[in-house]
N, C-alpha and C. Protein backbone atom coordinates (compact mmCIF):
# COMPACT_ATOMS: atom_id res chain seq x y z
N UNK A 1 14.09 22.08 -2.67
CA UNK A 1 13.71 23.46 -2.43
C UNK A 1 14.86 24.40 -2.79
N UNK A 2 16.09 24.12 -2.56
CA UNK A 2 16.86 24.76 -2.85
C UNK A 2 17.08 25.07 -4.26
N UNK A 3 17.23 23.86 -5.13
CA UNK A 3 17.10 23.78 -6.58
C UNK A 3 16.63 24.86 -6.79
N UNK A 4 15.08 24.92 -6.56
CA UNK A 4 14.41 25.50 -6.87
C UNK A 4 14.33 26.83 -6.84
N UNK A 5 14.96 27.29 -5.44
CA UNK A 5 15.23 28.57 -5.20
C UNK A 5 15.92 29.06 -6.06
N UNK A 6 17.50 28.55 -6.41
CA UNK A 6 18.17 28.97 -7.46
C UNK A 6 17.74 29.26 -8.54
N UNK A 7 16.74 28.04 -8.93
CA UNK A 7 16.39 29.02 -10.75
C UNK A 7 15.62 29.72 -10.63
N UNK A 8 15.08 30.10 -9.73
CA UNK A 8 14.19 31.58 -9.47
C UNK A 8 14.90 32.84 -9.33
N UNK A 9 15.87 32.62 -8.29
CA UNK A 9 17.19 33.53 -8.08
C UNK A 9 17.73 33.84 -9.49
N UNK A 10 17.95 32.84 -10.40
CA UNK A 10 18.86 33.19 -11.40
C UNK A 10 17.75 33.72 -12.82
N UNK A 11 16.42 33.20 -12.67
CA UNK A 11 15.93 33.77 -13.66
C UNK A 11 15.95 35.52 -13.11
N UNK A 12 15.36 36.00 -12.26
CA UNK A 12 15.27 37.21 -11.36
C UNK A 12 16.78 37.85 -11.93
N UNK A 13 17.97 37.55 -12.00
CA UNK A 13 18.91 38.06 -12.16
C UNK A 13 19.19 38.35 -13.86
N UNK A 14 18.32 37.19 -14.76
CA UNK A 14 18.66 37.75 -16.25
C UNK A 14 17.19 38.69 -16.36
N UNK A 15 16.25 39.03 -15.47
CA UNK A 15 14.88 40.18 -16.20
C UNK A 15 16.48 41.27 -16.57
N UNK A 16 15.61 41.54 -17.83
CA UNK A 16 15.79 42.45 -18.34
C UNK A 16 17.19 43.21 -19.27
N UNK A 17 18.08 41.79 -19.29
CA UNK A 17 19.05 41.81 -19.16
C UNK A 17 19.33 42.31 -20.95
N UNK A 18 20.33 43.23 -21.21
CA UNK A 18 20.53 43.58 -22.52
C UNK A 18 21.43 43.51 -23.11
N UNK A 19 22.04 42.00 -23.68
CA UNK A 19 23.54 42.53 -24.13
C UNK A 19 24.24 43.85 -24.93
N UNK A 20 22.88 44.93 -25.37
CA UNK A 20 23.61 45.67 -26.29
C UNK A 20 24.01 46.80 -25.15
N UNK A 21 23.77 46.69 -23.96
CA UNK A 21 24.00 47.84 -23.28
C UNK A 21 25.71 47.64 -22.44
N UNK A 22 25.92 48.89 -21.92
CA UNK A 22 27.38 48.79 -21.72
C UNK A 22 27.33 47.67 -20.63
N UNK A 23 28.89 47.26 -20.10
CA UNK A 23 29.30 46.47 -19.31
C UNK A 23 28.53 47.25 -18.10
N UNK A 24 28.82 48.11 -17.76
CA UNK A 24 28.31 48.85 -16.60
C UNK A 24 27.32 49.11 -16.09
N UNK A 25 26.48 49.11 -17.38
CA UNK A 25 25.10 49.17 -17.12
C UNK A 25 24.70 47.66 -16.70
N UNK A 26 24.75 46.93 -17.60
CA UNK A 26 23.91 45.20 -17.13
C UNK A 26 25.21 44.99 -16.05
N UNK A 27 26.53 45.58 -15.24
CA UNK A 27 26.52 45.11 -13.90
C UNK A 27 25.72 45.51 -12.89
N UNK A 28 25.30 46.70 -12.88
CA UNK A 28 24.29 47.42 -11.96
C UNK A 28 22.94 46.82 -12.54
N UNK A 29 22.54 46.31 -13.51
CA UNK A 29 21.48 45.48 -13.75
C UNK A 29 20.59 44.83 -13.24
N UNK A 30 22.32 43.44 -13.36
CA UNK A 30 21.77 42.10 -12.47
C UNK A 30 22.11 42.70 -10.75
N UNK A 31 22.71 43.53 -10.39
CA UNK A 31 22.66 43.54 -8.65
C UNK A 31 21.10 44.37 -8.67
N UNK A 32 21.18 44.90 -9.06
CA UNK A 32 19.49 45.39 -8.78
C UNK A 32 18.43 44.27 -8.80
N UNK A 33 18.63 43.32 -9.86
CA UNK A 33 17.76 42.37 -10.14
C UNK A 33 17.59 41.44 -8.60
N UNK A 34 18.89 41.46 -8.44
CA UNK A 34 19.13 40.64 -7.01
C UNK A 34 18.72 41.31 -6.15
N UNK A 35 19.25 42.47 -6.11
CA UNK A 35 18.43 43.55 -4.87
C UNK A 35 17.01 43.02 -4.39
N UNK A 36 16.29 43.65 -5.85
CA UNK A 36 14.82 43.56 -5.77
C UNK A 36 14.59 41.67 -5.47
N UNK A 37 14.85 40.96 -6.31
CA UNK A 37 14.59 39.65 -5.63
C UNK A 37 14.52 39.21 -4.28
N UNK A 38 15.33 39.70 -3.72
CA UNK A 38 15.72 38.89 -2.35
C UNK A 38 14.79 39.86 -1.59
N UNK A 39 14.65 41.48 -1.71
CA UNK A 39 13.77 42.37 -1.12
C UNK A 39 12.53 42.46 -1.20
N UNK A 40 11.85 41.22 -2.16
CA UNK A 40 10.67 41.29 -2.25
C UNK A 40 10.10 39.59 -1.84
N UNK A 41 11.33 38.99 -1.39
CA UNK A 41 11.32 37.77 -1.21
C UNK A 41 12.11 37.63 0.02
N UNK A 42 11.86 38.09 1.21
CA UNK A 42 13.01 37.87 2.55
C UNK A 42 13.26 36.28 2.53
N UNK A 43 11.90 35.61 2.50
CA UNK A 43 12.52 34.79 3.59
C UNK A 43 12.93 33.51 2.40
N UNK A 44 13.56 33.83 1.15
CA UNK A 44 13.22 32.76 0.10
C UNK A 44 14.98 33.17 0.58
N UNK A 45 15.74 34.46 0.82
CA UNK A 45 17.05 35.06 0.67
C UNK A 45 17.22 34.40 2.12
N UNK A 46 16.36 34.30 3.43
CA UNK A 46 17.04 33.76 4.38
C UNK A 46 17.48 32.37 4.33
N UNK A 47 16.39 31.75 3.81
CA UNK A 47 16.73 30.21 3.56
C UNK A 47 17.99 29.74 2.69
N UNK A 48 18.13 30.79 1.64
CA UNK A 48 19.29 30.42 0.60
C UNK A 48 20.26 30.48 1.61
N UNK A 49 20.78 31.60 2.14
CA UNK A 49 21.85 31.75 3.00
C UNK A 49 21.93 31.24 4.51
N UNK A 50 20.73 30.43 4.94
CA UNK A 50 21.19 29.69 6.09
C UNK A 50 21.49 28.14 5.06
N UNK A 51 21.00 27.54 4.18
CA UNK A 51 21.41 26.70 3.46
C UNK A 51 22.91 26.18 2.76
N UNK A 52 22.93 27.27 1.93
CA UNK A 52 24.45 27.59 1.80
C UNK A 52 25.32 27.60 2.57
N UNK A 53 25.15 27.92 3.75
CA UNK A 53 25.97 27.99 4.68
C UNK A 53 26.06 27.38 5.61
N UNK A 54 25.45 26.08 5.54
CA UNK A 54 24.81 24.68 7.05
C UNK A 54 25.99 23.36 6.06
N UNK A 55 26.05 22.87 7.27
CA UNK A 55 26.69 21.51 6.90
C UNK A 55 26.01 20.46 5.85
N UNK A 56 24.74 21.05 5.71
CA UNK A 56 23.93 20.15 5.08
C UNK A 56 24.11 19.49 3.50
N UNK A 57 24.82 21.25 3.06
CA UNK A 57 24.80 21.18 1.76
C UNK A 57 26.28 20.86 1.41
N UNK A 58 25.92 20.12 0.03
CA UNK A 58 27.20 19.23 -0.62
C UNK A 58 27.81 20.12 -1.49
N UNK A 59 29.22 20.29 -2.11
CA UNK A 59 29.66 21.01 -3.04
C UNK A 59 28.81 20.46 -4.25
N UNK A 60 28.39 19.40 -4.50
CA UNK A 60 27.77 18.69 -5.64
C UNK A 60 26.55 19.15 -6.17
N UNK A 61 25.51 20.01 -5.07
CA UNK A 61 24.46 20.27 -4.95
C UNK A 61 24.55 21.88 -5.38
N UNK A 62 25.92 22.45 -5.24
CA UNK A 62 25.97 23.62 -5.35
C UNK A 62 26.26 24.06 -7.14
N UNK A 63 27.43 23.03 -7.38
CA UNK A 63 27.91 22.74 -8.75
C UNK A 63 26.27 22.37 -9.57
N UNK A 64 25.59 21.64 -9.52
CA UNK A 64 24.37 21.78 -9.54
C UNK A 64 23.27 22.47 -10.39
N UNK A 65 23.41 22.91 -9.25
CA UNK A 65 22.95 24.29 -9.49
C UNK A 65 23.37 25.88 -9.82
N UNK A 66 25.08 25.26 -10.44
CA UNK A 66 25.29 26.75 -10.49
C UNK A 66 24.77 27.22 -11.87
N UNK A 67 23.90 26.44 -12.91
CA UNK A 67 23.82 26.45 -14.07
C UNK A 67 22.50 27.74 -14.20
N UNK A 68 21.99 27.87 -13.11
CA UNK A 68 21.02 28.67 -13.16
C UNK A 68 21.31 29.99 -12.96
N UNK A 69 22.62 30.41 -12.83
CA UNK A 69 23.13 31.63 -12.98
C UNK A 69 24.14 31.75 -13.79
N UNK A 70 24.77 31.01 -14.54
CA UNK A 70 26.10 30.87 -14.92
C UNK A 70 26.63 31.82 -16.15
N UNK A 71 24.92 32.66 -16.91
CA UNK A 71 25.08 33.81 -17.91
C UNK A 71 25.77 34.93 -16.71
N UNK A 72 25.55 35.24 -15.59
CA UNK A 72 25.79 36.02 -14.81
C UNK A 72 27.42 35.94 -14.39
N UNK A 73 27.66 34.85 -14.20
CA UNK A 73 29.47 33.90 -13.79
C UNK A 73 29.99 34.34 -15.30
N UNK A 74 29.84 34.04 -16.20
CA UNK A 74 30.41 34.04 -17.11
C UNK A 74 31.07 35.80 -17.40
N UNK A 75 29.61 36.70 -17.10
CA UNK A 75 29.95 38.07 -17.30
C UNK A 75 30.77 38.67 -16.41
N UNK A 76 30.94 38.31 -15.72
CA UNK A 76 31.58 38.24 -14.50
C UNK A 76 33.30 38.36 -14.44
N UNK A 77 33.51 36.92 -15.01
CA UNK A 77 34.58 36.49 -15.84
C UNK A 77 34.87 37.64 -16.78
N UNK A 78 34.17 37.49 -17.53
CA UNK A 78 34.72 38.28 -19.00
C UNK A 78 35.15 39.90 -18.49
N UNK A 79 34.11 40.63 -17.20
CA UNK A 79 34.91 41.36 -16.46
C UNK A 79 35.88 41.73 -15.99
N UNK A 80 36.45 40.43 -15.45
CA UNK A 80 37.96 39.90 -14.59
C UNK A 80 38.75 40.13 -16.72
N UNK A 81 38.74 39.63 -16.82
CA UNK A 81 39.42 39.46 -18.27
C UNK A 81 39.90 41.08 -18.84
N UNK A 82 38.84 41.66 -19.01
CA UNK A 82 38.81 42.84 -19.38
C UNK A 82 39.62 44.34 -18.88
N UNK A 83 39.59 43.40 -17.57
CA UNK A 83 40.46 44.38 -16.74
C UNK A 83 39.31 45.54 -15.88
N UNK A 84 37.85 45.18 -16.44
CA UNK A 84 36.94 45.93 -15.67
C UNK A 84 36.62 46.02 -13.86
N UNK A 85 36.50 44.42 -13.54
CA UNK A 85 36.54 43.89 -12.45
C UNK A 85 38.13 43.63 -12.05
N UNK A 86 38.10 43.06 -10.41
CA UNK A 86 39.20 42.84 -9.77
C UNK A 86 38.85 41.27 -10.15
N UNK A 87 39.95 40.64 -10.03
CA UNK A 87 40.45 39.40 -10.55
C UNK A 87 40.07 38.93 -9.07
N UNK A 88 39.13 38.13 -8.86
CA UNK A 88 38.85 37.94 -7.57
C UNK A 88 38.03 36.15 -7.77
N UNK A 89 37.88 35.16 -6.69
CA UNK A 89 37.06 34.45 -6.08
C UNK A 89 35.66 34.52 -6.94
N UNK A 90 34.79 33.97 -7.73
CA UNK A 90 33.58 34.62 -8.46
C UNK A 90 32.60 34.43 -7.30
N UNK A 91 32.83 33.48 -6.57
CA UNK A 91 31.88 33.38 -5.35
C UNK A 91 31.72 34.42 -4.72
N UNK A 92 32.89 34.93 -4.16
CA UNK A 92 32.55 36.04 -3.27
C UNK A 92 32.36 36.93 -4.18
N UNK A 93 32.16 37.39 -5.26
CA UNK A 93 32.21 38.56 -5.65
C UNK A 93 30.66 38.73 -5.88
């Protein structure tokens, strides 16, 4: 279930996504994308985050699955690089 959640989460995060548009724009993009996901989906966002956050789950399971967002990690990165973003944790950010 979780799997699963993720590539839903992560497809939800590339709608609409445009590389020709500025950095700034596709960052406010994908958080909207997430916005609206999780806001039109409570309890798919409660489960991710009591999951994520229970003893249950393995780093292995997380690594995993991070492939279903990882266009998003990557931009992310290239942020931190750029000097756009703060050089930070990509998790927490």
């Amino acid at each position: 279930l979780y799997a699963q959640l993720k590539q839903e989460m992560g497809a939800a995060l590339l709608t609409n996504d445009d590389p020709d548009k500025t950095y700034k724009e596709r960052f406010f993009q994908f958080w909207m994308n997430l916005y609206g996901f999780f806001n039109q989906q409570p309890k798919k966002f409660l489960f991710l985050e009591q999951y994520a956050n229970s003893p249950f789950i393995h780093q292995v399971v997380v690594e995993e699955n991070r492939n279903a967002y990882q266009p998003v990690i990557d931009f992310m990165q290239q942020g931190m690089k750029l000097g756009v973003l703060r050089t930070m944790d990509i998790e927490l950010m």
